[in-house]
Protein backbone atom coordinates (compact mmCIF):
# COMPACT_ATOMS: atom_id res chain seq x y z
CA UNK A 1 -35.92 -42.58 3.19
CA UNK A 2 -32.78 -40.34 2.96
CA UNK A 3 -32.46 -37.73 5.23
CA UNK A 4 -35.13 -39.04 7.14
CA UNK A 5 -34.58 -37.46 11.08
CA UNK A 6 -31.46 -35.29 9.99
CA UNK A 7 -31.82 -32.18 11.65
CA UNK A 8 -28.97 -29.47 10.70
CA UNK A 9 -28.11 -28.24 14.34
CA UNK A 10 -27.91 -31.52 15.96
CA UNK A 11 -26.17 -34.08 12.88
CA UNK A 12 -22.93 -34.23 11.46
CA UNK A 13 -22.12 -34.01 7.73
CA UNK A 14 -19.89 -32.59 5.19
CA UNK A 15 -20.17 -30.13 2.81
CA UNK A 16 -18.11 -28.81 -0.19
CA UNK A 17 -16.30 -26.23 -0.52
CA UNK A 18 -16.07 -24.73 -4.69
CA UNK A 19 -13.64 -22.20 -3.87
CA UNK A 20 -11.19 -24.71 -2.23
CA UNK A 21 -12.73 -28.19 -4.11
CA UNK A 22 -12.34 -29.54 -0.53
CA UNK A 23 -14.98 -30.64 2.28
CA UNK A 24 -15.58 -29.75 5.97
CA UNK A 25 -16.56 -31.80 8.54
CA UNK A 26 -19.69 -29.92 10.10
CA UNK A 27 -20.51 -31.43 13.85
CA UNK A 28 -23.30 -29.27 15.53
CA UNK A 29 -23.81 -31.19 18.57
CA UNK A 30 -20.15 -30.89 19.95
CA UNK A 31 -21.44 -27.36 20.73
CA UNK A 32 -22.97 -29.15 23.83
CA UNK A 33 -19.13 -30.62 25.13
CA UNK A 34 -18.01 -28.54 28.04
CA UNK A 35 -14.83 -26.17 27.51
CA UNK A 36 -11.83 -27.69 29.60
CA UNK A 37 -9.13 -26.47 27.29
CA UNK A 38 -6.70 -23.70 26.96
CA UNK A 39 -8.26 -20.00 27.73
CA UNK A 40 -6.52 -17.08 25.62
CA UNK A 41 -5.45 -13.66 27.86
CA UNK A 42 -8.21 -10.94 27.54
CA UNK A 43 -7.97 -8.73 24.47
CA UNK A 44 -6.02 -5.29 25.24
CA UNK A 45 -7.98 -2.76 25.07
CA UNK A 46 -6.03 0.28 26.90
CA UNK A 47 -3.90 0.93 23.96
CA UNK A 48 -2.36 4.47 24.20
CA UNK A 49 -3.15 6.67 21.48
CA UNK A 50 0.25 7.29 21.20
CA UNK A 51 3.37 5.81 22.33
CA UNK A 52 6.52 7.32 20.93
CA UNK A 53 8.55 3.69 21.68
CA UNK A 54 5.94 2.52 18.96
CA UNK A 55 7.59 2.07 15.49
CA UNK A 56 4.09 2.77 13.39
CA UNK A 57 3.57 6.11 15.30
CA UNK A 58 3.47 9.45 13.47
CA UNK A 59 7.15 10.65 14.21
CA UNK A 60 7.92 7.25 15.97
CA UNK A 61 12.14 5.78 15.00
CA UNK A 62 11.45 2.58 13.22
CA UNK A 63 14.04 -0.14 13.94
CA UNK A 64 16.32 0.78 10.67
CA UNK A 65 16.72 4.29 11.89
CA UNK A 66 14.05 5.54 9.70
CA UNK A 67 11.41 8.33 11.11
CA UNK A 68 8.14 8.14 10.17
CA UNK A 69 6.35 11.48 8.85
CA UNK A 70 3.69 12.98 11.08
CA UNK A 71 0.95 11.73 9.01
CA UNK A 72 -2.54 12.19 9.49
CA UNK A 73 -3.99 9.71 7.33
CA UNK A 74 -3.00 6.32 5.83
CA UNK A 75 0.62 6.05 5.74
CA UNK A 76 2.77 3.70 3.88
CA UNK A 77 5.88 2.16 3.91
CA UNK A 78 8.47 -0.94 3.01
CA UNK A 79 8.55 -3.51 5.63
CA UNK A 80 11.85 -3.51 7.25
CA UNK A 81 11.92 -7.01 7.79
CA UNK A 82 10.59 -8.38 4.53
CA UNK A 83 9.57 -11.63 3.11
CA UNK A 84 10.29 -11.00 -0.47
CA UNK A 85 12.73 -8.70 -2.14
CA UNK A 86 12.54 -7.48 -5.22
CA UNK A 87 16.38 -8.59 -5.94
CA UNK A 88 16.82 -11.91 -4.58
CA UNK A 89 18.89 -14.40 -6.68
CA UNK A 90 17.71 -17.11 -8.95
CA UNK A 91 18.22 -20.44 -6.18
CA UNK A 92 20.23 -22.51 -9.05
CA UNK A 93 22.97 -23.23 -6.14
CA UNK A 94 20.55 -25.02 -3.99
CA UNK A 95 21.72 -29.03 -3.75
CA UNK A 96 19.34 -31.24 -6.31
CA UNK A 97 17.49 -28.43 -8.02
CA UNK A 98 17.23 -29.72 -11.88
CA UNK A 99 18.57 -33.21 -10.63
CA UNK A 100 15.38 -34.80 -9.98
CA UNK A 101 11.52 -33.43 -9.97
CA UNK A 102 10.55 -34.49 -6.38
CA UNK A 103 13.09 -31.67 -5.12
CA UNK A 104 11.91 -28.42 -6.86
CA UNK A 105 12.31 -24.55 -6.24
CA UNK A 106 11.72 -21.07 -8.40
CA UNK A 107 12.53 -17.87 -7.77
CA UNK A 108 10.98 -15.91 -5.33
CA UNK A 109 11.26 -12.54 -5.80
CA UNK A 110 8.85 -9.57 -4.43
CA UNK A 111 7.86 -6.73 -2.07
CA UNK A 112 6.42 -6.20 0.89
CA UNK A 113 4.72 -3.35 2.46
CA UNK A 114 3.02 -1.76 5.64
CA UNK A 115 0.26 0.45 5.84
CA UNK A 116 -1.25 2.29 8.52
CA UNK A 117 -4.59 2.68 8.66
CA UNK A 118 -4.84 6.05 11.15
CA UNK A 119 -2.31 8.10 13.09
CA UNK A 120 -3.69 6.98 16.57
CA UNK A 121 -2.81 3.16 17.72
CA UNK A 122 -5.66 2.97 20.24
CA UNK A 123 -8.36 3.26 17.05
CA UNK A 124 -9.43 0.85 14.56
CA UNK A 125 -11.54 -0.22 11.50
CA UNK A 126 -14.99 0.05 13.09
CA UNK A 127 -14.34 2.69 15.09
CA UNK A 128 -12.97 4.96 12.28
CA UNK A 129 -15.51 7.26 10.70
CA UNK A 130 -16.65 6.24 6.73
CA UNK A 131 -14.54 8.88 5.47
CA UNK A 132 -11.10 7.34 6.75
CA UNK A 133 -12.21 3.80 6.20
CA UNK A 134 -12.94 5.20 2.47
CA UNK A 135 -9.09 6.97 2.66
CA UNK A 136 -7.94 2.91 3.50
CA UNK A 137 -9.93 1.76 0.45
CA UNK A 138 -8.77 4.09 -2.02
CA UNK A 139 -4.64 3.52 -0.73
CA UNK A 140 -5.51 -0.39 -1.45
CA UNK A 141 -6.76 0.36 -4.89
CA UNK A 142 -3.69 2.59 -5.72
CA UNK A 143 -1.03 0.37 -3.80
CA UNK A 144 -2.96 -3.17 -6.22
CA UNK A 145 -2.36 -0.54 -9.27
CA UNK A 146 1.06 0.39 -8.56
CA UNK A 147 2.31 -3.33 -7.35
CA UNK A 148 0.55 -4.78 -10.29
CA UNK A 149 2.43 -3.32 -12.86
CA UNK A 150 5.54 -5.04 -11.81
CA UNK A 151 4.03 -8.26 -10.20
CA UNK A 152 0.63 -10.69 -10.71
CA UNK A 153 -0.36 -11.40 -7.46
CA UNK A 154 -0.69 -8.79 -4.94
CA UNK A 155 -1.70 -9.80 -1.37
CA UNK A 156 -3.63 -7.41 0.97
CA UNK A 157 -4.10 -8.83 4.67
CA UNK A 158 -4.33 -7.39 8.00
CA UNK A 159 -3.89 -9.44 10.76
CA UNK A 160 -5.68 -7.80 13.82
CA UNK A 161 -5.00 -9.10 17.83
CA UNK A 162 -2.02 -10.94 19.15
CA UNK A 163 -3.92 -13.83 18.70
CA UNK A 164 -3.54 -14.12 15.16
CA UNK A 165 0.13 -13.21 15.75
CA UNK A 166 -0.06 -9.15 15.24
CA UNK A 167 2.56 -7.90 17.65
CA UNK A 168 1.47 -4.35 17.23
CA UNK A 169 -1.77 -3.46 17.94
CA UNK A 170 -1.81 -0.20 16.19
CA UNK A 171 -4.38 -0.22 12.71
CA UNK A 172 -2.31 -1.45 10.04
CA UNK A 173 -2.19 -4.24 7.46
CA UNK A 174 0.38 -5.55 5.73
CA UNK A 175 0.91 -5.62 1.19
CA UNK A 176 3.34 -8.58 -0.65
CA UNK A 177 3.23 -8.75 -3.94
CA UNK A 178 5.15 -11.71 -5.67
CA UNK A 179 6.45 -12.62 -9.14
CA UNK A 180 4.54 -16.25 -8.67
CA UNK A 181 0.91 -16.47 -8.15
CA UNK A 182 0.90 -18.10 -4.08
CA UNK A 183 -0.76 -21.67 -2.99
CA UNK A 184 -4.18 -20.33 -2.45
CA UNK A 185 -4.37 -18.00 -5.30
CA UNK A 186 -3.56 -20.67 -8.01
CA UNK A 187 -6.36 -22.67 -6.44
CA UNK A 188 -8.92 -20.24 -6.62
CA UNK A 189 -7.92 -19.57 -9.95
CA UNK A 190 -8.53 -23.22 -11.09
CA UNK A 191 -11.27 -23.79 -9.63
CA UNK A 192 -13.04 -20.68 -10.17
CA UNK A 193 -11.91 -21.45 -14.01
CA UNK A 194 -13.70 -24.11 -14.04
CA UNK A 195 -17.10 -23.59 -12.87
CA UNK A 196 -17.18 -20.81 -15.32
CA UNK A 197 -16.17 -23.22 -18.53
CA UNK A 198 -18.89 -25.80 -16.50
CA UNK A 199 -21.97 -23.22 -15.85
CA UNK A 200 -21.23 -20.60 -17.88
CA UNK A 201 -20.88 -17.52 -15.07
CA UNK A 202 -18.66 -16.71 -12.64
CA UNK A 203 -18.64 -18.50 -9.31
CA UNK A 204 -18.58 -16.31 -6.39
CA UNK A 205 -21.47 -14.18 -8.98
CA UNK A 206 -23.68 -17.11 -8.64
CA UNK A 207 -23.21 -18.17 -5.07
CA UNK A 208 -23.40 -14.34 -4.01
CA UNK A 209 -26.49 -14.20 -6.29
CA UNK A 210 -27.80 -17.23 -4.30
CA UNK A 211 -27.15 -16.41 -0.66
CA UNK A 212 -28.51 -12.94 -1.41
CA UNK A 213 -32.08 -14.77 -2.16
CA UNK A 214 -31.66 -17.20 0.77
CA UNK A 215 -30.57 -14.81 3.30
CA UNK A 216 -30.15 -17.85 5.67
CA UNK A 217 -26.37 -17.05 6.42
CA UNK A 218 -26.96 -13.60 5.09
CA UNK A 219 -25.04 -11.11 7.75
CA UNK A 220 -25.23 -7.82 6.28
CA UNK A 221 -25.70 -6.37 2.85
CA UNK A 222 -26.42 -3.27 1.01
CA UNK A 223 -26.70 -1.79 -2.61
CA UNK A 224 -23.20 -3.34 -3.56
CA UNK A 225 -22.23 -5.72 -1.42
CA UNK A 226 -23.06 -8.57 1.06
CA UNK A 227 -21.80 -10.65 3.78
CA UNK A 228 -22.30 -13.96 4.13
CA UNK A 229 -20.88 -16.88 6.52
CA UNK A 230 -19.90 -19.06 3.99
CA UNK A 231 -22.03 -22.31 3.69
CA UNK A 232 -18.76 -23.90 3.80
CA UNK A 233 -16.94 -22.09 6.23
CA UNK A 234 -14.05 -23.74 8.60
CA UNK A 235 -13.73 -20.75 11.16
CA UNK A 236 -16.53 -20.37 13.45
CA UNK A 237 -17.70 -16.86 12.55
CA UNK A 238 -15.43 -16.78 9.12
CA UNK A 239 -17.15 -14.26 6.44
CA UNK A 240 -17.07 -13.84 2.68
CA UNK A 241 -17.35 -10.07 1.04
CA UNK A 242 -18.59 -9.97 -2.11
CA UNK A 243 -19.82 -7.71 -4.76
CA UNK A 244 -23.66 -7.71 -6.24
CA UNK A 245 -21.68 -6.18 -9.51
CA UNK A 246 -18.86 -8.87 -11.57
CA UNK A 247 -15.59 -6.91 -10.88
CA UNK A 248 -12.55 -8.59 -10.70
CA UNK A 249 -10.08 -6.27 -9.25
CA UNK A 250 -9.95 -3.78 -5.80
CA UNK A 251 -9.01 -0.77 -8.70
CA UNK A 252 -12.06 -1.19 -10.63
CA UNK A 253 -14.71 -0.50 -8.14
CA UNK A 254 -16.22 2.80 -8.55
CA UNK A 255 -16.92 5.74 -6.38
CA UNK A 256 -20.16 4.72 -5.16
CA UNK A 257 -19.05 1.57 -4.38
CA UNK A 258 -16.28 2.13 -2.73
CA UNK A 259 -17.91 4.64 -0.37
CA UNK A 260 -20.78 1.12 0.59
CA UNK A 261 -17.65 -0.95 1.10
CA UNK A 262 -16.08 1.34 3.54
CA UNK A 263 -20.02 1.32 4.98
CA UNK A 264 -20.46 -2.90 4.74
CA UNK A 265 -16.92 -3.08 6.64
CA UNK A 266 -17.45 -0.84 9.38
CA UNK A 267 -21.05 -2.48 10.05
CA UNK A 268 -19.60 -5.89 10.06
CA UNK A 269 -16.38 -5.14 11.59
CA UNK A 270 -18.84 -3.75 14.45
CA UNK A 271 -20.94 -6.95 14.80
CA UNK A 272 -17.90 -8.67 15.39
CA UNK A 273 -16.28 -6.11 17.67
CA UNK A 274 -19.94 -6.96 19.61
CA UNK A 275 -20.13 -10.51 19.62
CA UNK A 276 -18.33 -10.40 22.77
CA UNK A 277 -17.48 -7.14 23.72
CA UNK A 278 -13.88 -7.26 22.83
CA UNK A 279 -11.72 -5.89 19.85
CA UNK A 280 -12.37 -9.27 17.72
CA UNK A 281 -9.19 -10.69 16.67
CA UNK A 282 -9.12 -12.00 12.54
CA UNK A 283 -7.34 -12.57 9.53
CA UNK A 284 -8.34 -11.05 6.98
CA UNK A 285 -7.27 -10.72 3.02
CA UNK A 286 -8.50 -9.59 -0.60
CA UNK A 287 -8.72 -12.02 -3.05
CA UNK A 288 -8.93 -10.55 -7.15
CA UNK A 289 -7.93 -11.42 -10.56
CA UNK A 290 -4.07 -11.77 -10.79
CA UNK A 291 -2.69 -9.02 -13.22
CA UNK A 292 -4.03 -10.40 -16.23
CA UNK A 293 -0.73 -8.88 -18.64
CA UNK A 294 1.45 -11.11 -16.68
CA UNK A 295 -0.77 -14.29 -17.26
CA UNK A 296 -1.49 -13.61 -20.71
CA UNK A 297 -4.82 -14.54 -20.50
CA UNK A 298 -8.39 -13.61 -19.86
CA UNK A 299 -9.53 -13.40 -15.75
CA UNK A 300 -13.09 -13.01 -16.47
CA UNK A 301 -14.14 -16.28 -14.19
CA UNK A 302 -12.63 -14.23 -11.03
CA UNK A 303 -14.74 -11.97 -8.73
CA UNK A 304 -13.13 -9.52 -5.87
CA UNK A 305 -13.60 -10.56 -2.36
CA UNK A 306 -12.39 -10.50 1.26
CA UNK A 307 -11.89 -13.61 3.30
CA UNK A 308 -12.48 -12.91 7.42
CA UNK A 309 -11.11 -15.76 9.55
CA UNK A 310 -11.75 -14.79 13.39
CA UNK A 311 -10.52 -17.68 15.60
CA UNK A 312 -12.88 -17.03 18.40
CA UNK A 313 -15.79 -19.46 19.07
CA UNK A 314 -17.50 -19.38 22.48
CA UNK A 315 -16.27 -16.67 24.34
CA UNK A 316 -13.66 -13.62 23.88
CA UNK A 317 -11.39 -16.34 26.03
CA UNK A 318 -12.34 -19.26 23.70
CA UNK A 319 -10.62 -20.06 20.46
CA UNK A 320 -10.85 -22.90 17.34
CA UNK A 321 -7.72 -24.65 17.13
CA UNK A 322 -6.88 -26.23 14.03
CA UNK A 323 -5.41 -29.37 15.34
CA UNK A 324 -4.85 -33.03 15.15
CA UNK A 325 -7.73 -34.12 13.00
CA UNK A 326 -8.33 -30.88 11.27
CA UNK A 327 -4.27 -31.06 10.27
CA UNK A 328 -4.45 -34.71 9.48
CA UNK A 329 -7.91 -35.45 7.74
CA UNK A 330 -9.83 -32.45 7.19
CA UNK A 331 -11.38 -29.08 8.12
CA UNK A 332 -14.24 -29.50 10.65
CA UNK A 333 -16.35 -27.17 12.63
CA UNK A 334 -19.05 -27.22 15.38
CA UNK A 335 -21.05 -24.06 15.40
CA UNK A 336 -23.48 -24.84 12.22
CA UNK A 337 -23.23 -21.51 9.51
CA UNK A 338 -26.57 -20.89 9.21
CA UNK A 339 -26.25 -21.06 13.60
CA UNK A 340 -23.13 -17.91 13.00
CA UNK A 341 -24.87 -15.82 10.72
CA UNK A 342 -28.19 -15.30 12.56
CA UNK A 343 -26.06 -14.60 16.03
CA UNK A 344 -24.16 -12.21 13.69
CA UNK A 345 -27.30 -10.68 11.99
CA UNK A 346 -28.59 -10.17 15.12
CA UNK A 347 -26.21 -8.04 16.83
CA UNK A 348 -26.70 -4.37 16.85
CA UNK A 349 -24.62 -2.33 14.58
CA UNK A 350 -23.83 0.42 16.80
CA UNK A 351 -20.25 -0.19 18.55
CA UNK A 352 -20.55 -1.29 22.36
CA UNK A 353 -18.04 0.92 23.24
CA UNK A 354 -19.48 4.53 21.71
CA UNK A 355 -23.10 2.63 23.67
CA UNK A 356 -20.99 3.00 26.85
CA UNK A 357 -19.65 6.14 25.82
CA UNK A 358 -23.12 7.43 25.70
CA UNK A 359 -24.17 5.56 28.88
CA UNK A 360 -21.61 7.43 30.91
């Protein structure tokens, strides 16, 4: 009979991912393999609170000459080496563009931003207090409000660690907004489209809805929000944030909820910081409803939500590399969801480092 002796932690299979219409490879029982490979340096943790020679200081001399204010809260800025600018030309001089359709380009045109998240470089999310992680909130919603008059897609990410290639470690993230929607936007779009026309509600509404009654890869939740480890996640402790409430857009969250997402970050941001004692290096990102005057269109199948991607997966030394078969085939993973989410759900929620604090 089908299914007859599968058991979850010990078989391979695949499983599909809506979001991405694309499948991982899950293979529990290479969790067993010993570790022979490549061991990343420890994560630095005796970051000075400040460091004048450090360009995202309060006062600091950025590398265009600029000074930064001494600001005390979030502080934000243009990037000095940008990606996009808001001026580039159209590229109708590059060699074959209208000549044939397998060699293709548009215009690329945009801005990009930095924002600090506190004055002092040796603090970050989970260790900030609700009321500053509320302040980081609130400068998202206005800086989506402001960039999304002019452009549809805005894209908030902060990339913490040097392992996901951050090569400051002081709290910041980073804002581009573009005049085309990116790769992984227009896919979410479609697909998220189309389970709508298909079921008749939202996507990430329903599968939030679902996990919320499971609670099987459940991490944290609250009157607003939840966490989950996605049942299709790649990355081995990779998160979805989502909202109990269909809102489509970081700006249209209300009070109350913004104060419980400020709460729902810093208690999951601590579980990770946990896991294995170390400031837990991730990409993260908001995902919303491209600005719908510029698509002309309704964006009523889209529901906010934040994408975690931590690299770790056995130790603080131990990463996932996305390699060989995973760049070739397909995603695949070895630590089982469901496995993630209960070490997750079971870590304590109070920072190890204010528990040795105390302990001193």
């Amino acid at each position: 009979m089908p299914g007859a002796g599968f058991v979850l932690r010990e078989h391979q299979h695949i499983r599909y991912n809506p979001l991405r219409d694309d499948w991982v490879l899950v293979s529990a029982h290479r969790m067993k393999r010993p570790w022979q490979g490549q061991g990343e340096k420890p994560v630095q943790e005796d970051v000075p609170r400040y460091d004048p020679s450090n360009p995202l200081c309060p006062g600091a001399t950025r590398a265009n000459g600029k000074v930064n204010p001494e600001y005390e809260s979030t502080f934000v800025f243009d990037n000095d080496f940008p990606a996009l600018e808001p001026d580039a030309p159209e590229p109708s001089c590059l060699p074959g563009v209208g000549d044939h359709p397998l060699f293709r380009s548009a215009s690329a045109q945009g801005v990009c931003k930095v924002m600090c998240f506190h004055p002092w470089s040796d603090m970050t999310l989970p260790l900030m207090a609700l009321p500053e992680i509320r302040a980081v909130i609130d400068k998202w919603a206005e800086l989506a409000v402001e960039l999304g008059a002019t452009y549809p897609w805005v894209q908030i990410f902060e990339n913490k660690g040097a392992m996901m290639g951050c090569s400051n470690p002081h709290p910041h993230c980073q804002v581009w907004a573009s005049n085309f929607l990116p790769n992984e936007a227009r896919l979410e779009d479609r697909t998220q489209r189309e389970h709508l026309q298909a079921r008749g509600q939202p996507l990430l509404l329903e599968y939030g809805r679902l996990e919320a009654q499971r609670k099987e890869r459940l991490v944290v939740e609250n009157t607003d929000w939840l966490v989950v480890v996605p049942y299709w996640a790649v990355w081995p402790f990779q998160t979805l944030l989502l909202p109990r409430r269909h809102v489509t857009q970081l700006q249209d969250l209300s009070a109350d909820e913004r104060d419980s997402l400020a709460s729902i970050m810093k208690r999951l941001l601590t579980k990770y910081d946990n896991l294995f004692e170390v400031s837990f290096p991730y990409s993260m990102g908001w995902h919303g409803a491209p600005t719908g005057s510029h698509l002309g269109e309704d964006c009523g199948h889209w529901l906010l939500h934040a994408h975690y991607y931590p690299p770790l997966l056995r130790s603080a030394s131990v990463r996932k590399f996305m390699v060989g078969y995973e760049m070739l085939a397909q995603a695949q993973r070895d630590l089982t969801p469901e496995q993630a989410a209960q070490r997750l759900r079971s870590l304590p929620e109070e920072h190890y480092r204010t528990r040795a604090q105390a302990a001193q």
